[in-house]
Protein backbone atom coordinates (compact mmCIF):
# COMPACT_ATOMS: atom_id res chain seq x y z
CA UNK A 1 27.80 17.23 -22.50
CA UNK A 2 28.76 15.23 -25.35
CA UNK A 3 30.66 18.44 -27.13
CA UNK A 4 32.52 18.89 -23.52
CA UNK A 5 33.32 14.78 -23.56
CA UNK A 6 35.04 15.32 -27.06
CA UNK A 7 37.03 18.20 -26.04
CA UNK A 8 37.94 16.70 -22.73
CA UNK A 9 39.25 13.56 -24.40
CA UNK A 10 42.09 13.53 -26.66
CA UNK A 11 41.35 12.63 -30.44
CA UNK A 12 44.15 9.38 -30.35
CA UNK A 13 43.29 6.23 -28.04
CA UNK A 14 44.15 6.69 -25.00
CA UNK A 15 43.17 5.50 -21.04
CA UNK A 16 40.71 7.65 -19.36
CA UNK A 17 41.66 9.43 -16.67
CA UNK A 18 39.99 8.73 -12.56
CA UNK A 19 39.50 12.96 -12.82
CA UNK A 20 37.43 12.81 -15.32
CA UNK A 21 35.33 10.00 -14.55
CA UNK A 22 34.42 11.50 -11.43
CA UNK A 23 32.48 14.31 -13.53
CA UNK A 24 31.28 11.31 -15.75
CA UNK A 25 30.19 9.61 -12.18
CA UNK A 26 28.59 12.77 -10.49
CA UNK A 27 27.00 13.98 -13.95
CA UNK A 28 25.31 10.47 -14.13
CA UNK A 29 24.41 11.04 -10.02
CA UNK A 30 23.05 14.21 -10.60
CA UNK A 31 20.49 13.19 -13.20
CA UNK A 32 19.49 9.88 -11.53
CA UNK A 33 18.72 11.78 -8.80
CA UNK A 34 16.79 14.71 -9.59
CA UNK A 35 15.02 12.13 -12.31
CA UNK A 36 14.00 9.12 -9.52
CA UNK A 37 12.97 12.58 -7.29
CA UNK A 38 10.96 13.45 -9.45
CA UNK A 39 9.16 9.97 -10.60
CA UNK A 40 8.46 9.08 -7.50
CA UNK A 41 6.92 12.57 -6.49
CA UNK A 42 4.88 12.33 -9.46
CA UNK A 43 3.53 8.56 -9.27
CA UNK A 44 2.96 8.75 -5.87
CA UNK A 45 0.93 11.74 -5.83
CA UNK A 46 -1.11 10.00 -8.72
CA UNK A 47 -1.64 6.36 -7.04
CA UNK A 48 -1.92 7.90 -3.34
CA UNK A 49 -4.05 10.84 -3.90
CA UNK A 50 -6.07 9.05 -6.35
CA UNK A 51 -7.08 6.03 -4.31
CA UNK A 52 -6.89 7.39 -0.86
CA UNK A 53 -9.53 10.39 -1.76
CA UNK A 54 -11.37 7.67 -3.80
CA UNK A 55 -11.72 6.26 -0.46
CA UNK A 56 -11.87 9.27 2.24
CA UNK A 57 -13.72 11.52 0.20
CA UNK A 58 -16.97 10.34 1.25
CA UNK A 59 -15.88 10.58 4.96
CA UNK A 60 -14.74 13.87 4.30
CA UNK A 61 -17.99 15.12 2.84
CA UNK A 62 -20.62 13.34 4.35
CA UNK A 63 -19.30 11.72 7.30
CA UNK A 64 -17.97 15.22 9.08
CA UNK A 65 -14.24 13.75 9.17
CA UNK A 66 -11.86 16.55 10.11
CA UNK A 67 -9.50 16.78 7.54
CA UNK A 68 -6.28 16.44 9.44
CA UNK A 69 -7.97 13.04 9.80
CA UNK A 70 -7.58 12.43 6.25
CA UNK A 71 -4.15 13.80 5.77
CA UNK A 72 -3.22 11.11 8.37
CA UNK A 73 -4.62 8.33 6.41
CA UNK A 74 -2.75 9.77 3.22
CA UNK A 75 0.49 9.47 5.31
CA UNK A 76 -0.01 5.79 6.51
CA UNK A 77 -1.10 5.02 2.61
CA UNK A 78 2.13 7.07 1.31
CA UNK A 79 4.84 4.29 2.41
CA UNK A 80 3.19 1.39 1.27
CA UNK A 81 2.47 3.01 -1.97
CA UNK A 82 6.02 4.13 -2.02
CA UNK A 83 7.14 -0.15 -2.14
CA UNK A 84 5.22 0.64 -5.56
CA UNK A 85 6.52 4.31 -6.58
CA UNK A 86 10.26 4.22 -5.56
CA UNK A 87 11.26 1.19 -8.49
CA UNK A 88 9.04 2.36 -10.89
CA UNK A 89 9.98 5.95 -10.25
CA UNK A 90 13.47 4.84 -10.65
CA UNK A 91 12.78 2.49 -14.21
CA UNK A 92 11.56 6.17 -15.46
CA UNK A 93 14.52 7.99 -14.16
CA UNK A 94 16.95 5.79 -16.04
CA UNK A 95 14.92 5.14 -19.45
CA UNK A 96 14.77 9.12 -19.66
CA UNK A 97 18.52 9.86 -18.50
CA UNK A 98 19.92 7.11 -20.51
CA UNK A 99 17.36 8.12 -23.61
CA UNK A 100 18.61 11.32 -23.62
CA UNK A 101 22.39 10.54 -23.53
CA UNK A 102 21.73 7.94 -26.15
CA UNK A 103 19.94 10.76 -28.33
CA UNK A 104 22.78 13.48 -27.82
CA UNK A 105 25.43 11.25 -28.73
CA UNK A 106 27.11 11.55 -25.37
CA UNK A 107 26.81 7.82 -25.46
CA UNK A 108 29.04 7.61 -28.57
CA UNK A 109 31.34 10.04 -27.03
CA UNK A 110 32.33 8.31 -23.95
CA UNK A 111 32.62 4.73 -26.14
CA UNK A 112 35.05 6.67 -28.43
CA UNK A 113 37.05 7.72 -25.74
CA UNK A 114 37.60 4.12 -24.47
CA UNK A 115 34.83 4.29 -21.26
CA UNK A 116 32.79 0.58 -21.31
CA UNK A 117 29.36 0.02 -21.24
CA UNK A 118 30.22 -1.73 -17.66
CA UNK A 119 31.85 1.67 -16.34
CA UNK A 120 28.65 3.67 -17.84
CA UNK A 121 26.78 1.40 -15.72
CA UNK A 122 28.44 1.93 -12.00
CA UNK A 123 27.12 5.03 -10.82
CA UNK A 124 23.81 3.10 -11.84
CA UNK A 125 24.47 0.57 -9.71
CA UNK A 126 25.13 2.41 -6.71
CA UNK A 127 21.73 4.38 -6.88
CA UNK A 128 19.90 1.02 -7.63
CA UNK A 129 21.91 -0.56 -4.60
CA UNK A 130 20.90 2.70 -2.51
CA UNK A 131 16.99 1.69 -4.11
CA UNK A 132 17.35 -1.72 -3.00
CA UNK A 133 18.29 -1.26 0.72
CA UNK A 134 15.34 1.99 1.10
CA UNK A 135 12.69 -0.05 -0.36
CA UNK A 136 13.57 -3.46 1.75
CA UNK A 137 13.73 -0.63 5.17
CA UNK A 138 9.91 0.47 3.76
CA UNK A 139 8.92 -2.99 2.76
CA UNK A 140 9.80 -4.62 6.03
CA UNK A 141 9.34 -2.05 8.66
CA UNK A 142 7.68 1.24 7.59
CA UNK A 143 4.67 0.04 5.48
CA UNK A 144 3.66 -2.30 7.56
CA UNK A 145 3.45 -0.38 10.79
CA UNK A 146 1.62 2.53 8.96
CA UNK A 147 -0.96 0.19 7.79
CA UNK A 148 -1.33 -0.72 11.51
CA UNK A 149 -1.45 2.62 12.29
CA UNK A 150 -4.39 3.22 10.21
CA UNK A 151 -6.37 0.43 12.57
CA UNK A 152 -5.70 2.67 15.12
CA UNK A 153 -7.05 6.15 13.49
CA UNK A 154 -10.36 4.30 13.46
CA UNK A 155 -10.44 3.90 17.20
CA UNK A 156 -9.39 8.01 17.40
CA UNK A 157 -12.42 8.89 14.98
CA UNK A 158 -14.66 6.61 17.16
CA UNK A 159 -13.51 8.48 20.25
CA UNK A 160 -13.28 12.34 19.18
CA UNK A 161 -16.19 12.35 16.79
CA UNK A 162 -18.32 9.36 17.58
CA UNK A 163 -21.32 10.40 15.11
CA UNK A 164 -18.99 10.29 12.32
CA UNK A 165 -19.81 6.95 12.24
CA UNK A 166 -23.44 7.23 12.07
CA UNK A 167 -24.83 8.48 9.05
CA UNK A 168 -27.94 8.62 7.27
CA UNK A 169 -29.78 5.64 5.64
CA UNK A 170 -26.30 3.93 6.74
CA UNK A 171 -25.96 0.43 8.24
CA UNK A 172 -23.04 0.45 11.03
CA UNK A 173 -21.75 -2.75 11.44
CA UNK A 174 -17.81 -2.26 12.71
CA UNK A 175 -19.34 -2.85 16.38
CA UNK A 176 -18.83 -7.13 16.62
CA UNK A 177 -22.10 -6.84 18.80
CA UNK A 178 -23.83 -4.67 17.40
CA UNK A 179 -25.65 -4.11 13.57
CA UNK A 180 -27.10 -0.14 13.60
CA UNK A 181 -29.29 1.30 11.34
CA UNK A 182 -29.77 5.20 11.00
CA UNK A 183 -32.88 6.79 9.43
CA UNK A 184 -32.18 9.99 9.58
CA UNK A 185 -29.71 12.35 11.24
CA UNK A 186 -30.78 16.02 12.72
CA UNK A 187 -27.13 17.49 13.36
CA UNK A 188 -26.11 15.16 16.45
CA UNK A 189 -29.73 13.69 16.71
CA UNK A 190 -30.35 10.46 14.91
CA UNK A 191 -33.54 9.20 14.04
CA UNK A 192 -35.23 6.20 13.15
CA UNK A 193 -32.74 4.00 14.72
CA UNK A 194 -32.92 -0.04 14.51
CA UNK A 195 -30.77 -1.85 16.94
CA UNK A 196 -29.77 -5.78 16.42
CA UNK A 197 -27.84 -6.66 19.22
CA UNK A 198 -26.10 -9.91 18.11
CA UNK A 199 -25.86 -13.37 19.72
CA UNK A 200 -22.49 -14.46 21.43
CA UNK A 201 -23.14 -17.52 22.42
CA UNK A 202 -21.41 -19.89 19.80
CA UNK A 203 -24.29 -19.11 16.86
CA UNK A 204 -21.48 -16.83 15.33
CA UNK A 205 -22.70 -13.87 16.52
CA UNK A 206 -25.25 -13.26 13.33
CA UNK A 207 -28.65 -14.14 14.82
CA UNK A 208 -29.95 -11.23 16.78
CA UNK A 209 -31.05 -11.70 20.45
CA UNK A 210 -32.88 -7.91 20.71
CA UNK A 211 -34.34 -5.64 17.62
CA UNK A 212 -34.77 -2.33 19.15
CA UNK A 213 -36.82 0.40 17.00
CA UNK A 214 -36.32 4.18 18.56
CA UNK A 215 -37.43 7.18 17.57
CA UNK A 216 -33.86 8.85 18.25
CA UNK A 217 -31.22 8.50 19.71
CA UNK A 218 -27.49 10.36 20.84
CA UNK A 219 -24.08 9.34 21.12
CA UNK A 220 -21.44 10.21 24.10
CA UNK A 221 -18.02 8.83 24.59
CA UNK A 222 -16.99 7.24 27.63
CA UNK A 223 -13.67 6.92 27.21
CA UNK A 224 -12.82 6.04 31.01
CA UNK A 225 -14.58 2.05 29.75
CA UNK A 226 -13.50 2.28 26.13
CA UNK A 227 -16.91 2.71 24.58
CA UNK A 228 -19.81 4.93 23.19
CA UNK A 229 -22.76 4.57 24.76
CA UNK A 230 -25.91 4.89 22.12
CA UNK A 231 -29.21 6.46 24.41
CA UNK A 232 -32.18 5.64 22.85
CA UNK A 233 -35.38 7.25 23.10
CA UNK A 234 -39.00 6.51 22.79
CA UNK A 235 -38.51 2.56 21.78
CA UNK A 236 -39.98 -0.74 21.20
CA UNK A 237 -38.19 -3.97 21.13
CA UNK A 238 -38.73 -7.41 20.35
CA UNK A 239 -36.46 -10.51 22.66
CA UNK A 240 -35.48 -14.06 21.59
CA UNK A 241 -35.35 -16.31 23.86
CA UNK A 242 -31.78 -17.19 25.83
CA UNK A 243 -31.62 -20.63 25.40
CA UNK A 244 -33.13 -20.50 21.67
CA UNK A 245 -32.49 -17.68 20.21
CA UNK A 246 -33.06 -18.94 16.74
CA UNK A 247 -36.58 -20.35 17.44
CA UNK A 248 -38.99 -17.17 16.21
CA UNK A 249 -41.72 -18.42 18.08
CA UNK A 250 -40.23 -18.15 20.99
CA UNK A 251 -40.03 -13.79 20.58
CA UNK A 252 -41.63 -11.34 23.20
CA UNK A 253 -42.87 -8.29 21.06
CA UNK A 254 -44.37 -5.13 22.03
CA UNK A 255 -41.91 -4.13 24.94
CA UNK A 256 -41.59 -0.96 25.44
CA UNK A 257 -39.31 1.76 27.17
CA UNK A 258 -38.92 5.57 27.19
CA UNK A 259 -34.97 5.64 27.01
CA UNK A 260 -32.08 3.27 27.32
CA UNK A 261 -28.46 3.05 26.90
CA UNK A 262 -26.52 0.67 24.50
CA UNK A 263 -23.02 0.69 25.31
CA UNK A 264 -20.24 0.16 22.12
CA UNK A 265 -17.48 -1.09 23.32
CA UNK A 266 -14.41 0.40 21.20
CA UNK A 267 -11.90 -2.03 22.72
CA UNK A 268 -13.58 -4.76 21.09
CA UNK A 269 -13.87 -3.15 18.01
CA UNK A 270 -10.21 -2.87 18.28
CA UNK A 271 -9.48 -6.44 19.19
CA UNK A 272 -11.53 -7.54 15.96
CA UNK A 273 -9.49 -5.57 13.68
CA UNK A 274 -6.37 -6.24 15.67
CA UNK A 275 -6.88 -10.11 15.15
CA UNK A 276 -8.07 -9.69 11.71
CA UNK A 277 -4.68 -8.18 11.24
CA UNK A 278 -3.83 -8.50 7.68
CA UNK A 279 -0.65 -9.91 6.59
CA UNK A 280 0.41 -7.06 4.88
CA UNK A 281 0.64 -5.36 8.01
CA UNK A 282 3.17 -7.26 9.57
CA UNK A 283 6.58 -6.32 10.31
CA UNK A 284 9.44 -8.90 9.01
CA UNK A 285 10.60 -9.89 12.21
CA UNK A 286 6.35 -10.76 12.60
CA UNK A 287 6.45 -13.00 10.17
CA UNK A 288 9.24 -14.68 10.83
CA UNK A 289 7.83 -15.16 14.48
CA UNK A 290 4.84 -16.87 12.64
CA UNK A 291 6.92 -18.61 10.50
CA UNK A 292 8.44 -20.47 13.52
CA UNK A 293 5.07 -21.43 14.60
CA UNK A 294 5.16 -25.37 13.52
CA UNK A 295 1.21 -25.60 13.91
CA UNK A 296 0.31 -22.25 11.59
CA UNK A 297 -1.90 -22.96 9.48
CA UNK A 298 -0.93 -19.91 7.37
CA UNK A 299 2.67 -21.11 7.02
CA UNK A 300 2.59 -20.89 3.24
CA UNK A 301 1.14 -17.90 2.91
CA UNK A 302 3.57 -16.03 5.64
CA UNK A 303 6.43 -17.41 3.29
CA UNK A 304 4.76 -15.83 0.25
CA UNK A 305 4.54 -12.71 2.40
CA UNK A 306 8.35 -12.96 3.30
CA UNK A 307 9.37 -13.89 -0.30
CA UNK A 308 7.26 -10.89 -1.89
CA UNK A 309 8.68 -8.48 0.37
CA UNK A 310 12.68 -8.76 -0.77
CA UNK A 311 11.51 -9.86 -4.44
CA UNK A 312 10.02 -6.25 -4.36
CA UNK A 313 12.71 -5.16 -2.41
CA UNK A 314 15.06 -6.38 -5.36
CA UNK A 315 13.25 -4.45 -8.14
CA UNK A 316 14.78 -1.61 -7.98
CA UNK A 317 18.09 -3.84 -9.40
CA UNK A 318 16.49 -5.46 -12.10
CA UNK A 319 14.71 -2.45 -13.09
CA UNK A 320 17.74 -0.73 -13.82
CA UNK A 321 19.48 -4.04 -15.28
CA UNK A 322 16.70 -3.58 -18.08
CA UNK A 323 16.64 0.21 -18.28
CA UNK A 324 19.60 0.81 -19.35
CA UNK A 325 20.10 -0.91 -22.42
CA UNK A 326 16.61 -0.10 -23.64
CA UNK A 327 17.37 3.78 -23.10
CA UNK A 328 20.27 3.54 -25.46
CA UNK A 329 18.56 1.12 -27.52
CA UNK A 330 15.57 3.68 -27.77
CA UNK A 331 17.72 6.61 -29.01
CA UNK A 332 14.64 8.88 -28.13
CA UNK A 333 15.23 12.10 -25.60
CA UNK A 334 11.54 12.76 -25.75
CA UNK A 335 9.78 11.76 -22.15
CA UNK A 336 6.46 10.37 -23.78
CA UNK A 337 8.53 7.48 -25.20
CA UNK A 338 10.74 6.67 -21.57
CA UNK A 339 7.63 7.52 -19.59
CA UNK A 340 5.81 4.68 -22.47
CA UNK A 341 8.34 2.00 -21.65
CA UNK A 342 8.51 2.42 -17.72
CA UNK A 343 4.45 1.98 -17.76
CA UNK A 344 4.99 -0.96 -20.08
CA UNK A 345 7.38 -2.78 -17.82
CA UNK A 346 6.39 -1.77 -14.33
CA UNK A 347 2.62 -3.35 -15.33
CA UNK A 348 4.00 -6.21 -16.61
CA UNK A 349 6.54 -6.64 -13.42
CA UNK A 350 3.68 -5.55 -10.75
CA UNK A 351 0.95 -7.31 -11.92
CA UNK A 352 2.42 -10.81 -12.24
CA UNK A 353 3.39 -9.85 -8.63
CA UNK A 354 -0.09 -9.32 -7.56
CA UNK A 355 -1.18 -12.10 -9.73
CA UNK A 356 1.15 -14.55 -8.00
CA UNK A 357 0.06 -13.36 -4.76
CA UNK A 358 -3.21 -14.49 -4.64
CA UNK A 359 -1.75 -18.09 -5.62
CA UNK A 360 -0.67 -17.87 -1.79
CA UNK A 361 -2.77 -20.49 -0.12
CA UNK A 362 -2.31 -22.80 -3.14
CA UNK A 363 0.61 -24.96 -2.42
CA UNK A 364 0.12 -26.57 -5.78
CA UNK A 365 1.02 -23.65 -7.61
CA UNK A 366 3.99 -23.46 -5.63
CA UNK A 367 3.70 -19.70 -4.95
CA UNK A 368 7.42 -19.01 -3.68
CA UNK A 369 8.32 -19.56 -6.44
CA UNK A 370 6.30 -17.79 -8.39
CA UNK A 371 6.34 -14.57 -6.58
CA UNK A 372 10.45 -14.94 -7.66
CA UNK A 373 9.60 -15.04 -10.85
CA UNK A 374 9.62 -11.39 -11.92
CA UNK A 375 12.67 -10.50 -10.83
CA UNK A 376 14.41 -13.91 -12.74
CA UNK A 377 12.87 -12.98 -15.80
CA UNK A 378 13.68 -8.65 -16.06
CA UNK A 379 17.24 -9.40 -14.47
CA UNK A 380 17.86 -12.20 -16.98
CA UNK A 381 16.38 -10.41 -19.93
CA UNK A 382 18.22 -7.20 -18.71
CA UNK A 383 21.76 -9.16 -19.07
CA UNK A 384 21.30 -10.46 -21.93
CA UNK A 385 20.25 -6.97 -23.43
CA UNK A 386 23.37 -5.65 -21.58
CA UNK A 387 25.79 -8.29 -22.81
CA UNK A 388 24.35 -7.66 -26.44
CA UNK A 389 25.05 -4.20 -26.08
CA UNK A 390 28.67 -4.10 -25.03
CA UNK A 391 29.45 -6.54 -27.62
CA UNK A 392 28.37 -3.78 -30.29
């Protein structure tokens, strides 16, 4: 392009005409584009696929998960991923594009031809702008009802393949009511089962009021109630006591019974990870509902939440504020060296981030402002590089 620039422009000073800065601005577009496309494909293949399956791929093997199952759980993880992928994706695009021009001269081109630094720069900031506004839509609405959604997967596993849950030499414990230990599994059959029904009554639901041993047991869904119900067979069992459950003197042993049913409820295992909600799962206009809440006693951290959600939002911006001026700077086409620098900064921007996020229930460390402080420190130090560079 740079050969093209030169022959486009006349060889005396002159004023550039609004023609040809359209090719400047859609040559610039084109690039970005295909570029961020292609940065964000990459990374988020490599941080979803990589975790999620780090995850799933036990359920997948040993756990009999269909694997549709699992390509819905790499969906819900793909947006909030993407909160990660789309800035740093973007940081890449511009160190390479801007690397590259720098490299062929095509920067020296358009400066000899009178076009500024600052015009260079505005088909930049329209894609960052563009970056800005998709990742604030993902940050504040999409990622956090695809993390909900993923509550809501584990009630459908529960429901269409209930011994999915069960599995060999496995402790199940996502029932509140229930802790469930499987010996062995036979196909649908499990063996060896121990039963701890839990108590409810105010002791915080950890001392158990029944131990049931059985020699096997089966699992049917009765989704009418919203539960499984666990048949037992051949069993023993050992009570507590009602009224003092924690007194082990106080224990029947030696009851026995040929079968019995246990039933699961599923609603309740909902409810518990509905109310254990996490905050990362809320929508904006959820926190801000919280927020208005004058007795919460997570008020600070629901206004780190808020705060983290447009300083990531605002990345994008201050990514590209730095970018460019270190592209130039760098003078290198090759991607090892712009893929080198994006890693460099996107660590350093996303794990103060996380680091400042955990400050969130320490009001001494005053963590809205902290989670700001990213985005203060790339978009001043990207200024300054700018300013420095259009002085040259």
């Amino acid at each position: 392009m740079a050969r093209a620039l030169l022959l486009t422009f006349p060889r005396r000073p002159f004023r550039y005409s609004f023609p040809t800065l359209k090719i400047l601005d859609r040559y610039l577009l084109t690039a970005l584009g295909v570029a961020t496309a292609m940065g964000v494909a990459l990374l988020s293949l490599v941080l979803v696929l990589g975790n999620v399956f780090k995850e799933m791929l036990d359920l997948l093997i040993n756990h009999n998960v269909p694997l549709e199952t699992v390509f819905s759980f790499v969906a819900f993880v793909l947006p909030f991923s993407m909160t990660f992928t789309i800035p740093w994706g973007f940081l890449t695009a511009v160190l390479l594009v801007f690397g590259r021009l720098s490299a062929d001269n095509e920067i020296i081109a358009l400066r000899s031809n009178g076009v500024s630094f600052t015009r260079i720069f505005h088909p930049v900031l329209g894609v960052a702008l563009l970056m800005v506004a998709l990742c604030f839509w993902i940050n504040t609405e999409v990622a956090p009802r695809a993390q909900y959604a993923m509550l809501t997967s584990l009630f459908r596993i529960a429901t269409s393949n209930p011994t999915a849950m069960f599995q060999a030499d496995e402790v199940v414990d996502q029932f509140p009511d229930y802790r469930i230990y499987v010996g062995g599994r036979d196909g649908d059959q499990m063996n060896n089962l121990i039963v701890f029904k839990l108590d409810d009554k105010g002791k915080g639901g950890w001392i158990p009021t029944q131990v049931v041993f059985a020699k096997s047991g089966m699992l049917t869904s009765d989704l009418e109630n919203s539960r499984l119900l666990l048949k037992v067979e051949d069993a023993h069992f050992e009570q507590r006591d009602d009224r003092h459950p924690d007194n082990v003197e106080l224990i029947r042993q030696g009851i026995t019974m040929r079968e019995g049913i246990f039933p699961l409820s599923l609603q309740k295992l909902f409810d518990e990870k509905k109310k254990d909600k996490p905050l990362s799962s809320h929508t904006l206009s959820e926190l801000f509902s919280e927020l208005a809440k004058p007795d919460n006693p997570r008020r600070l951290a629901f206004q780190v939440e808020v705060s983290k959600r447009f300083s990531l939002s605002l990345a994008a911006l201050s990514f590209a504020l730095i970018a460019v001026p270190l592209g130039i700077t760098a003078h290198r086409k090759e991607t090892s060296v712009g893929f080198a620098l994006s890693l460099i900064i996107a660590f350093g921007y996303f794990f103060f981030i996380i680091i400042a996020d955990t400050f969130r229930n320490n009001p001494h460390a005053f963590p809205v402002v902290l989670i700001w402080m990213p985005n203060l420190f790339f978009t001043g130090l990207g200024l300054w590089l700018f300013s420095r560079l259009a002085k040259r």
